[in-house]
Protein backbone atom coordinates (compact mmCIF):
# COMPACT_ATOMS: atom_id res chain seq x y z
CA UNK A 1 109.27 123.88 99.81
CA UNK A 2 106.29 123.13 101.80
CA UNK A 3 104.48 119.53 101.76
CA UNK A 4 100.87 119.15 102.76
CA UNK A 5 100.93 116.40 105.14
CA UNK A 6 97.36 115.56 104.85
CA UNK A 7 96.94 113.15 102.21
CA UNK A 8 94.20 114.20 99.89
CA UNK A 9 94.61 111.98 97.01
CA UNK A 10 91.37 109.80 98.43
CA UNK A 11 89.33 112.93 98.32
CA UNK A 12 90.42 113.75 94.95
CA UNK A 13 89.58 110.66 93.79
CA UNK A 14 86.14 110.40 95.69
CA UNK A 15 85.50 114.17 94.69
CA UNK A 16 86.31 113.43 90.80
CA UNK A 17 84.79 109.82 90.99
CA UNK A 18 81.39 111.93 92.30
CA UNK A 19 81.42 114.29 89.35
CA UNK A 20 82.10 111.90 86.48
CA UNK A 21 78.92 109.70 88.39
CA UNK A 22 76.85 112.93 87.97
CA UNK A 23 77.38 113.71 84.35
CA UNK A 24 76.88 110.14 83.80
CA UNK A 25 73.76 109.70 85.35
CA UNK A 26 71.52 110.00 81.67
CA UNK A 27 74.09 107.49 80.33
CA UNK A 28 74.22 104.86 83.44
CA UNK A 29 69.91 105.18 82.97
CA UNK A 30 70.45 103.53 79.61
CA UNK A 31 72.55 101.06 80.32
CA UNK A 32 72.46 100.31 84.29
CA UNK A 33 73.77 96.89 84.37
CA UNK A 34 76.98 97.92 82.34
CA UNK A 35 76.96 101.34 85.08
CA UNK A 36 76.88 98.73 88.07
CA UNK A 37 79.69 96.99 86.91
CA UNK A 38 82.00 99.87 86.31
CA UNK A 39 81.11 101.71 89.86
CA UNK A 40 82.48 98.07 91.01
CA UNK A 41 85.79 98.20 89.00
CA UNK A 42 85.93 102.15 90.28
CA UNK A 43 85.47 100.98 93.81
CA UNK A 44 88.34 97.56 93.41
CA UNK A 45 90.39 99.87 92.13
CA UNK A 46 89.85 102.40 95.05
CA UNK A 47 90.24 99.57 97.72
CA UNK A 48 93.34 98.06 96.29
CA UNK A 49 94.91 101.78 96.66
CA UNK A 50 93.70 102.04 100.51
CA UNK A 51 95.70 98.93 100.31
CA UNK A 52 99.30 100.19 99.78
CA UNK A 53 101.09 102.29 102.69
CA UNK A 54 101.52 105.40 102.26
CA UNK A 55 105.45 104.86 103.34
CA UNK A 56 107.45 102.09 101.35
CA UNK A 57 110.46 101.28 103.18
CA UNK A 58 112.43 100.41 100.56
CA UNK A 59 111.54 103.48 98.62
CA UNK A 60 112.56 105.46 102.41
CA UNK A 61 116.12 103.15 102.73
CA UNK A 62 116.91 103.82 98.83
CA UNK A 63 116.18 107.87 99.19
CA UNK A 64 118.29 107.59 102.42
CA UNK A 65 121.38 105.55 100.34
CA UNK A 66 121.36 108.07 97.48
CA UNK A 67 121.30 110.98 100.44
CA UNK A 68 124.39 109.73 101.98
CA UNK A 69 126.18 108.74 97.75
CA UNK A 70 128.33 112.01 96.93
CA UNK A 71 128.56 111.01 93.58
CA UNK A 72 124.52 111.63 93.17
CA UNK A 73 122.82 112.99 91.72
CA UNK A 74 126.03 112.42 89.06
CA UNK A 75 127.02 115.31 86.31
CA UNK A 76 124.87 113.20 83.31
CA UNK A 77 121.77 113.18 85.30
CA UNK A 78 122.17 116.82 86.16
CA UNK A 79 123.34 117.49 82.32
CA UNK A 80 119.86 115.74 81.37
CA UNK A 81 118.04 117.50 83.88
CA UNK A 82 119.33 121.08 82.81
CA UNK A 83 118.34 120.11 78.96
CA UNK A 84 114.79 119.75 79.75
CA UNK A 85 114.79 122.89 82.17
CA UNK A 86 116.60 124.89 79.24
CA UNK A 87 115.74 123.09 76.10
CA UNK A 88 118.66 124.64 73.76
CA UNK A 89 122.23 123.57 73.45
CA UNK A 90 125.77 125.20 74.97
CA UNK A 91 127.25 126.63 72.24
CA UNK A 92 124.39 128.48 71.91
């Protein structure tokens, strides 16, 4: 498996964010003060995301518990996991 370690969820956004503004331009014209206050929600939003670390250690020290558990991942999760990869039963 190969992770991209360039985060590009920011440009996503900022790329998405910039074509929803464009087709939205005839609508924000009609309505500019309600247009003004949503591109200020948008951008909250955006800076409370910047906001969060990319790493969560407790998310880093809980992957590195269940690394070290032999018992996971445990023979119902994998049962549950194999249903909705093969949706049809055993005795099939």
């Amino acid at each position: 498996m190969n992770i991209d370690p360039r985060n590009t969820a920011s440009h996503l956004y900022a790329q998405n964010l910039a074509k929803q503004n464009a087709a939205g331009q005839a609508q924000q014209a009609s309505k500019p003060d309600q247009a003004a206050a949503g591109d200020k929600l948008e951008l909250n939003a955006l800076d409370k995301l910047r906001q969060i670390p990319e790493v969560r250690p407790e998310m880093v020290a809980k992957g590195k518990e269940l690394l070290n558990d032999p018992n996971f991942p445990s023979k119902e999760m994998m049962n549950d996991l194999a249903k909705l990869i093969v949706p049809f039963a055993d005795d099939e």
